[in-house]
N, C-alpha and C. Protein backbone atom coordinates (compact mmCIF):
# COMPACT_ATOMS: atom_id res chain seq x y z
N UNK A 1 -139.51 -16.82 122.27
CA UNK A 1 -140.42 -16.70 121.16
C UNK A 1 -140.87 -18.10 120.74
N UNK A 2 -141.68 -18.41 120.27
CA UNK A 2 -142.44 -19.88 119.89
C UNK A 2 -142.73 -19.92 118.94
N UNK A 3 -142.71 -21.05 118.36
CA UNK A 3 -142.30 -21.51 116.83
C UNK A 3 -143.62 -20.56 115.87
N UNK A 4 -144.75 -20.57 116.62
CA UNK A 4 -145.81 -19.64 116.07
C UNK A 4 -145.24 -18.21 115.67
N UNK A 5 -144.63 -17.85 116.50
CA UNK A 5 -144.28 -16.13 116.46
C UNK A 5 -143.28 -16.13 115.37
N UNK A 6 -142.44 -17.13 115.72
CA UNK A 6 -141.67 -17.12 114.55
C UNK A 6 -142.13 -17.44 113.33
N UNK A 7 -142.84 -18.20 112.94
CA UNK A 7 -143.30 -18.63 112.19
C UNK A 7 -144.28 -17.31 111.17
N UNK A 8 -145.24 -16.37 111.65
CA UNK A 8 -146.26 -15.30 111.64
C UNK A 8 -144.92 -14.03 111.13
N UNK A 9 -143.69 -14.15 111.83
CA UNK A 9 -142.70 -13.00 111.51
C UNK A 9 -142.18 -13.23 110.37
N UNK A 10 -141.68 -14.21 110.10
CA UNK A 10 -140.96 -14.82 108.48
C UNK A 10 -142.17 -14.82 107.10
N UNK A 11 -143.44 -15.09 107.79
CA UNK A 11 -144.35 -15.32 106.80
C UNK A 11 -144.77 -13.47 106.24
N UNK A 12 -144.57 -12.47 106.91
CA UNK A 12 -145.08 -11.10 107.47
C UNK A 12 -143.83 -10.78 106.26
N UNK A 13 -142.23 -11.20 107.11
CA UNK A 13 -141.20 -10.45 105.83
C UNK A 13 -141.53 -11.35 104.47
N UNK A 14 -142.08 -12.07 104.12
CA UNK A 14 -141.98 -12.84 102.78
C UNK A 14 -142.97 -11.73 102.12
N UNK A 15 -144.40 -11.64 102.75
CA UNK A 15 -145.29 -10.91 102.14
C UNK A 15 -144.48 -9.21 101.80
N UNK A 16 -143.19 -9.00 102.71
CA UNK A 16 -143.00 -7.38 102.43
C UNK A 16 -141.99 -7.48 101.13
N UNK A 17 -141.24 -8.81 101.20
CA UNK A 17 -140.35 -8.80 100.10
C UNK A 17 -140.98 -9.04 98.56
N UNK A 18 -142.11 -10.03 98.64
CA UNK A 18 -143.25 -10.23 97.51
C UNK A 18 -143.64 -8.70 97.00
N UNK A 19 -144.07 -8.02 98.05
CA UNK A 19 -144.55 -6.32 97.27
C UNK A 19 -143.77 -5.32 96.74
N UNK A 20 -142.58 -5.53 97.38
CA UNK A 20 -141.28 -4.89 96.82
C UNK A 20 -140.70 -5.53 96.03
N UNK A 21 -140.44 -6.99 95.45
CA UNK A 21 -140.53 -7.17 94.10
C UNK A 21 -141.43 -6.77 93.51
N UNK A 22 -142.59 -6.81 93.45
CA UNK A 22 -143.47 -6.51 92.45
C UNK A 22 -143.72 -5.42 91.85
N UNK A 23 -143.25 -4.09 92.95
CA UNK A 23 -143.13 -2.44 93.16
C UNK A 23 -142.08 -2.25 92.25
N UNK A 24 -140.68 -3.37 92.20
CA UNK A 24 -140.12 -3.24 91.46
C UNK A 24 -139.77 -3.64 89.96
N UNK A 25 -140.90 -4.42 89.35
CA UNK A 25 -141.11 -5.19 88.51
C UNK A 25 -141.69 -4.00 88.01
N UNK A 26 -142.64 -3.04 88.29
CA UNK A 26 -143.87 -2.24 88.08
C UNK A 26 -142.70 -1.03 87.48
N UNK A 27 -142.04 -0.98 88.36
CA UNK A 27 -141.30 0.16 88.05
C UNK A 27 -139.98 0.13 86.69
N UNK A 28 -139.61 -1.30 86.90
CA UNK A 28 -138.90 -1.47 85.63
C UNK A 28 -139.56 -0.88 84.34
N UNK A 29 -140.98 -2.04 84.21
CA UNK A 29 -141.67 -1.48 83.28
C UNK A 29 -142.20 -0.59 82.97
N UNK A 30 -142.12 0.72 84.19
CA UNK A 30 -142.36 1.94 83.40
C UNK A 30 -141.16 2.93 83.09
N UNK A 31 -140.23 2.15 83.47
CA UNK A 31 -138.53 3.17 82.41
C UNK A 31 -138.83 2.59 81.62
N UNK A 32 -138.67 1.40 81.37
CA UNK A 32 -138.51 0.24 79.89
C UNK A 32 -139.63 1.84 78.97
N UNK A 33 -140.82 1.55 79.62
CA UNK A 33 -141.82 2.47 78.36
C UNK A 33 -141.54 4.14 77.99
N UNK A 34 -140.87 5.04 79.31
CA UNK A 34 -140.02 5.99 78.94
C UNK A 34 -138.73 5.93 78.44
N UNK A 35 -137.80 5.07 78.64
CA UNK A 35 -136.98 4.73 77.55
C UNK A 35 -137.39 4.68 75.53
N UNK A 36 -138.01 3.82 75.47
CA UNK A 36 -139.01 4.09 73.96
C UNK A 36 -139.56 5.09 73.78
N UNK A 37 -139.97 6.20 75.02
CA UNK A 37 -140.88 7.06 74.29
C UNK A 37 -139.50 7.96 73.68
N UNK A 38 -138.76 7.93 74.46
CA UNK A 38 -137.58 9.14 74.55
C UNK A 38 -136.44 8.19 72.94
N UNK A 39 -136.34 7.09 72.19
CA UNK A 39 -135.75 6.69 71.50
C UNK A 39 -135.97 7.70 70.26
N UNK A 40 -136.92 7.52 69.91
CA UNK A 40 -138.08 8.01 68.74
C UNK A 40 -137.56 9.32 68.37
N UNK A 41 -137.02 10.33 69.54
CA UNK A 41 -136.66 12.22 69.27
C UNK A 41 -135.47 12.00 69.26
N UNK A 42 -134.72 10.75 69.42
CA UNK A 42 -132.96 11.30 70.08
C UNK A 42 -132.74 11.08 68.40
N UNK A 43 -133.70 9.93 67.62
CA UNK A 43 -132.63 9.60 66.16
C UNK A 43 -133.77 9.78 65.20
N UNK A 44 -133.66 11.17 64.58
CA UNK A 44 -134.84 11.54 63.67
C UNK A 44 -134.42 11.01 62.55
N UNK A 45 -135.71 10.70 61.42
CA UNK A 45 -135.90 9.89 60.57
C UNK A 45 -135.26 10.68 59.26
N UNK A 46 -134.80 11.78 59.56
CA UNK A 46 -134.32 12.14 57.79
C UNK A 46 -132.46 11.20 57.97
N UNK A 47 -132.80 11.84 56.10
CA UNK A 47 -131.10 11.66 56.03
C UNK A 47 -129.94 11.86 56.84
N UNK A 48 -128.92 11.27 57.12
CA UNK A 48 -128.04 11.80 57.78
C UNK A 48 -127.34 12.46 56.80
N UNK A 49 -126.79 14.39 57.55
CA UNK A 49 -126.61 15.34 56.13
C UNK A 49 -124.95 14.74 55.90
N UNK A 50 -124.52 14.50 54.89
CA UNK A 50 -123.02 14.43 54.13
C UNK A 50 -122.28 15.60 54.50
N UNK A 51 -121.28 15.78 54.81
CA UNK A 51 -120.15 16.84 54.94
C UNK A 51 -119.76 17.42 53.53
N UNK A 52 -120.23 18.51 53.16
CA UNK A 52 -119.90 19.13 52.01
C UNK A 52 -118.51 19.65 52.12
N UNK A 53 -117.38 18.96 51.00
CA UNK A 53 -116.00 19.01 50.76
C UNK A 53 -115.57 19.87 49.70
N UNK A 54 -115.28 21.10 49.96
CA UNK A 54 -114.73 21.75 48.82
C UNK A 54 -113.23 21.43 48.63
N UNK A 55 -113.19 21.12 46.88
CA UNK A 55 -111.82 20.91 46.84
C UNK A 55 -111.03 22.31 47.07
N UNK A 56 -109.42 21.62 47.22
CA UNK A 56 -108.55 22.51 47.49
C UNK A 56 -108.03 23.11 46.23
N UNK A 57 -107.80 23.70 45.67
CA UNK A 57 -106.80 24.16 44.47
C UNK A 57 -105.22 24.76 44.70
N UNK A 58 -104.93 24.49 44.56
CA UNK A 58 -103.36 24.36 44.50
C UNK A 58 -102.48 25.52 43.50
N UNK A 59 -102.61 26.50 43.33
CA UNK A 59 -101.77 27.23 42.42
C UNK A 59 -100.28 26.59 42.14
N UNK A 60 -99.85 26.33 41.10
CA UNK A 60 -98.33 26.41 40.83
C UNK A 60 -97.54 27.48 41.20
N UNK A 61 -96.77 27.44 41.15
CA UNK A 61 -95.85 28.83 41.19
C UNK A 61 -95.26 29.07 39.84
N UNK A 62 -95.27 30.41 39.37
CA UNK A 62 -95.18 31.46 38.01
C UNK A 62 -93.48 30.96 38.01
N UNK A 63 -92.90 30.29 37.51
CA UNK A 63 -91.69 30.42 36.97
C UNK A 63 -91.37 31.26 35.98
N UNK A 64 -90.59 32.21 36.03
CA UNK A 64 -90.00 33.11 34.97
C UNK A 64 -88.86 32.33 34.26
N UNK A 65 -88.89 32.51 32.74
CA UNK A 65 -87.60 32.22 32.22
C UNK A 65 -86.47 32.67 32.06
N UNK A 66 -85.46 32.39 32.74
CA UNK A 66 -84.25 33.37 32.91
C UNK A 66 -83.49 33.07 31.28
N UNK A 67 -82.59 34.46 31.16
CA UNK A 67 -82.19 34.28 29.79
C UNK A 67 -81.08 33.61 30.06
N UNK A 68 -80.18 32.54 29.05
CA UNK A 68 -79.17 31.83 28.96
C UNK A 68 -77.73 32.60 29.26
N UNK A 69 -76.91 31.77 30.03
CA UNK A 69 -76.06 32.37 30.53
C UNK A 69 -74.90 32.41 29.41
N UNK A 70 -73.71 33.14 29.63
CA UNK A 70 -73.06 32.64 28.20
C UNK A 70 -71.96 31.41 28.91
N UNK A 71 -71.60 30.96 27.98
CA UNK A 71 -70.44 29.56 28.25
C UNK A 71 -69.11 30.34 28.22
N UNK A 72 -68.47 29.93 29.55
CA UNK A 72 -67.48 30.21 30.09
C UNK A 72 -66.63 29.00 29.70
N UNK A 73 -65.73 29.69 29.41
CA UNK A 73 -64.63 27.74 28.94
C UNK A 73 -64.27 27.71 30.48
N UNK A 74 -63.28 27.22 31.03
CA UNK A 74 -62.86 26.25 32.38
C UNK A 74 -61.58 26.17 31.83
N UNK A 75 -60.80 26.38 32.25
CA UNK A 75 -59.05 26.02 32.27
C UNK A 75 -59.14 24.72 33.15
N UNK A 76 -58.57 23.44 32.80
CA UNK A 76 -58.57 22.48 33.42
C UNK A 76 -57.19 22.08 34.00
N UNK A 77 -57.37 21.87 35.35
CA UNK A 77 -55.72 21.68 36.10
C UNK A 77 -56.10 20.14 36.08
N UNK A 78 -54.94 19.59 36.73
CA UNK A 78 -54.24 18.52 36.79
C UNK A 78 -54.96 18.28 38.51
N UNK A 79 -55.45 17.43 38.64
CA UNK A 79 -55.98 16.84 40.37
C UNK A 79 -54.53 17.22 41.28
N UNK A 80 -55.30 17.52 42.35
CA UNK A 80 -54.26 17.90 43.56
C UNK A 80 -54.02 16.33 43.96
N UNK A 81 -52.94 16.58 44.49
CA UNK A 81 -52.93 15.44 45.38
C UNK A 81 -52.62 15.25 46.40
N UNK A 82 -53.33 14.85 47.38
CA UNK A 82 -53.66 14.44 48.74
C UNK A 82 -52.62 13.87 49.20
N UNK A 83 -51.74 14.70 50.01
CA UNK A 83 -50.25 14.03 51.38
C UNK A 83 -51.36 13.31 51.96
N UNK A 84 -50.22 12.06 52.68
CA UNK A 84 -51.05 11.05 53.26
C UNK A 84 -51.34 11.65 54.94
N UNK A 85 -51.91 11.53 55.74
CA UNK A 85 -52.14 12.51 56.69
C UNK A 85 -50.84 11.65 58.19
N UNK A 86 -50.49 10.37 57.72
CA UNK A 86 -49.99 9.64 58.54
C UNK A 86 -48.37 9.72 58.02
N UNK A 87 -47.44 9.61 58.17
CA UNK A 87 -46.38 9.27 57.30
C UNK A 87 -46.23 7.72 57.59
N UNK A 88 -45.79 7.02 56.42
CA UNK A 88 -45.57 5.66 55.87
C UNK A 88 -43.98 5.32 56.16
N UNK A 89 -43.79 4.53 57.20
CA UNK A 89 -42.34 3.77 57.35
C UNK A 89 -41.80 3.04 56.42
């Protein structure tokens, strides 16, 4: 091959890689512009709605009053007392 041929082949892929950047430059910029069109519907312009919180209410529980017991006296003993569990030399 001679420096011409070579020369005509490299110049041939430069021109294919030049159009396919540019194909792809072309094409960026038309997502870039469907990207924006599609922004606009995903986040509509009203309020964002608040979560309506109903409180909880809590009932007590109905305690009844029991009637008073009567007083029992207690006979009071004298403390037990505890053997040692080991025996002591």
């Amino acid at each position: 091959m001679s420096e011409q041929q070579k020369l005509a082949e490299l110049l041939q892929k430069l021109e294919v890689a030049e159009m396919r950047q540019q194909q792809l430059a072309f094409d960026i910029q038309q997502l870039r512009k469907q990207v924006q069109g599609l922004q606009p519907q995903e986040q509509p312009a009203t309020k964002p709605v608040e979560p309506v919180v109903t409180p909880v209410i809590i009932k007590e529980p109905v305690v009844q009053p029991t009637p008073p017991k009567p007083n029992k006296t207690k006979q009071k003993t004298a403390p037990a007392t505890i053997p040692p569990k080991y025996p002591t030399c």
